[in-house]
Protein backbone atom coordinates (compact mmCIF):
# COMPACT_ATOMS: atom_id res chain seq x y z
CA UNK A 1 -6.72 -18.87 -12.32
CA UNK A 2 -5.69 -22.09 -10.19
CA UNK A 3 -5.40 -21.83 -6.52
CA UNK A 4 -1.73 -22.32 -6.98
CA UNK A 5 -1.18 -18.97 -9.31
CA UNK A 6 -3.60 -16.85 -6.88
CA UNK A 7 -1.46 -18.16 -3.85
CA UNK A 8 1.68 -16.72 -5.60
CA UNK A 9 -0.14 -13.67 -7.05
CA UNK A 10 -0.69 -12.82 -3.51
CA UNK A 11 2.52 -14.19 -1.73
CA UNK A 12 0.41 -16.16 0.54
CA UNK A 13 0.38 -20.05 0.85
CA UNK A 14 -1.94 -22.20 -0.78
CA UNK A 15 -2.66 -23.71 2.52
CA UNK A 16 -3.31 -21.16 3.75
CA UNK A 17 -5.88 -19.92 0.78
CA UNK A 18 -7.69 -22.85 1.50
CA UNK A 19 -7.76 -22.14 5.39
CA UNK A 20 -9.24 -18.64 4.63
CA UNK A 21 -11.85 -20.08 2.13
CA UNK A 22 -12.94 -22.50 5.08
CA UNK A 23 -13.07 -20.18 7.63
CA UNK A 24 -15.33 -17.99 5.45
CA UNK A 25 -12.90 -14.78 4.58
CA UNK A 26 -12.67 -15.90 1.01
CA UNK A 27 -15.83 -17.05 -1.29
CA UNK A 28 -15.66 -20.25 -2.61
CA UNK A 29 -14.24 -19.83 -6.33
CA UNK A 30 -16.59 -21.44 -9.25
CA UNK A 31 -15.28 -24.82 -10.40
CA UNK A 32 -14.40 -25.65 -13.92
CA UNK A 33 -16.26 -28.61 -15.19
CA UNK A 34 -13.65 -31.06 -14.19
CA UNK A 35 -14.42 -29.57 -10.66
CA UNK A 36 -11.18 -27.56 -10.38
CA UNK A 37 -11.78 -24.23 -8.29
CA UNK A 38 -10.95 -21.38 -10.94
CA UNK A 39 -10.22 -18.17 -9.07
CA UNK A 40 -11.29 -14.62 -10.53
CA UNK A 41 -9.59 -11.63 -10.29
CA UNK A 42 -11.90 -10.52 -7.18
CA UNK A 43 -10.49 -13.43 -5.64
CA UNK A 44 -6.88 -12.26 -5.64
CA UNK A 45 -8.09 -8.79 -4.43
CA UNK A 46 -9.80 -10.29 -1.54
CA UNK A 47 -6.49 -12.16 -0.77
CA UNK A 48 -4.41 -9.10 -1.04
CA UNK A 49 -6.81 -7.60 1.42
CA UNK A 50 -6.61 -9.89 4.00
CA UNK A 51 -3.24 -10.54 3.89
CA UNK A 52 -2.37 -6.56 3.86
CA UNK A 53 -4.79 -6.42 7.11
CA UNK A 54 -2.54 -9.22 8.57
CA UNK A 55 0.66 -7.49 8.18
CA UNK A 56 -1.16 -4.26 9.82
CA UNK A 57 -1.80 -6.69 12.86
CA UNK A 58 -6.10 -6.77 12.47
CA UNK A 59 -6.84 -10.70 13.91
CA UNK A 60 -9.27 -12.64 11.59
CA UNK A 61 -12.46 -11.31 13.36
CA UNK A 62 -11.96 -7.58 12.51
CA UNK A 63 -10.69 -8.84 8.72
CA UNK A 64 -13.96 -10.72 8.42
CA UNK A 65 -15.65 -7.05 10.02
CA UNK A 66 -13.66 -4.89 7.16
CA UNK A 67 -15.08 -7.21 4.63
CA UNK A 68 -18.31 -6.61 5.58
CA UNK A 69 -17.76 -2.70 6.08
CA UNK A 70 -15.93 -2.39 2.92
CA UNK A 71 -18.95 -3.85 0.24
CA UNK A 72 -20.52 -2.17 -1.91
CA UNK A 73 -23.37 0.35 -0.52
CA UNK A 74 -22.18 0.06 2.94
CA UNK A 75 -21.20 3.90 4.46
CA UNK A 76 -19.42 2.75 7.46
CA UNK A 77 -16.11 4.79 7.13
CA UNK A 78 -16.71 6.36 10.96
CA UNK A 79 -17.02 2.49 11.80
CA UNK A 80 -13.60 1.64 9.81
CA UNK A 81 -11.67 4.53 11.56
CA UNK A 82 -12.78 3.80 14.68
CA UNK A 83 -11.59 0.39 14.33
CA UNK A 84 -8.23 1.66 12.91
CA UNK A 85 -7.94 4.10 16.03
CA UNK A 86 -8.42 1.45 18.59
CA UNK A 87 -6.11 -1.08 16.44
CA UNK A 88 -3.71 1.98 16.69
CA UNK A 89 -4.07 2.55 20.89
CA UNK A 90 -3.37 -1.19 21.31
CA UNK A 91 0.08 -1.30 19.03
CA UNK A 92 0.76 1.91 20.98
CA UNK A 93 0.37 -0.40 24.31
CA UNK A 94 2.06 -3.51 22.78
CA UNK A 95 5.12 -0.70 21.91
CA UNK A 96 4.97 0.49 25.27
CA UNK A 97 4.96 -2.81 26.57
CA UNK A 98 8.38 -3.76 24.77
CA UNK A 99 9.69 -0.22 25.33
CA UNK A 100 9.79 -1.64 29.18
CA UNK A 101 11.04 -4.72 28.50
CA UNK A 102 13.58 -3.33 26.57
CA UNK A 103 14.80 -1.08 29.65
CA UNK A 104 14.73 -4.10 32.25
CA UNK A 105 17.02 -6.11 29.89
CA UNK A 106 19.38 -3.28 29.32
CA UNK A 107 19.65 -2.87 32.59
CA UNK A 108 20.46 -6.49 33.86
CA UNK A 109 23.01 -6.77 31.34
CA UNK A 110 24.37 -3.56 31.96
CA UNK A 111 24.72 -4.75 35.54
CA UNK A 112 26.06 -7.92 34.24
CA UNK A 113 30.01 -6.16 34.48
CA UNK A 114 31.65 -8.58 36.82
CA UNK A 115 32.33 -11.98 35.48
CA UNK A 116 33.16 -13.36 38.44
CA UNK A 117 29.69 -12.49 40.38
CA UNK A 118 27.61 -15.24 41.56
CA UNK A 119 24.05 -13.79 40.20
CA UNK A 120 23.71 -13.40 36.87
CA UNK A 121 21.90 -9.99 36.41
CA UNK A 122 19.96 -11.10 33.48
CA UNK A 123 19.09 -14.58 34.91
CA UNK A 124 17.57 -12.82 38.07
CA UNK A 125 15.49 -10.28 35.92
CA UNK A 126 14.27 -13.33 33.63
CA UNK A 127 12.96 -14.76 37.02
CA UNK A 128 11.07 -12.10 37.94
């Protein structure tokens, strides 16, 4: 298939197929012999991999890790769960994180009654 039809296949950019392929999380595709890249199906499920372990936050360097754990031969589920568990801990301190933002903002706008104050609740807790 042309890069074009796997980038829609997948729902991901062609630009940014190519980026992948450069960067080394996709295998260059055989070329035709005009030269045109011709994409198997493995390519697509490679594509559909990555992108899926971008949605569930993983950063290219762990991708690039799952690829490796996930070949053929390789018995490295302990390895892939422990990755998943400390993936989990840190979206449990990014939600944590917001959870506090959250409560400062609805708190200075809460305090934010009085139009006719001269602080602005929400300016002051923007500035620290």
């Amino acid at each position: 298939m042309t890069i074009g039809r796997l980038a829609k296949s997948a729902g991901a950019n062609l630009e940014t197929v190519r980026y992948y392929e450069r960067i080394g999380l996709m295998p260059a595709p055989p070329r035709t012999d005009g030269g045109h890249r011709s994409y198997l199906f493995e390519h697509l499920q490679r594509l559909r991999f990555i992108r899926r372990s971008r949605e569930l936050g993983f950063g290219l360097d762990a991708i690039r890790r799952l690829i490796a754990l996930s070949e053929p031969g390789v018995q490295a589920c302990c390895e892939v769960r422990d990755m998943a568990r400390e993936h989990v801990a840190s979206i449990d301190a990014r939600i944590a994180d917001l959870q506090r933002l959250r409560g400062v903002l609805q708190k200075a706008a809460a305090d934010c009654r009085n139009p006719e104050t001269s602080r602005c609740p929400v300016i002051e807790a923007l500035g620290g």
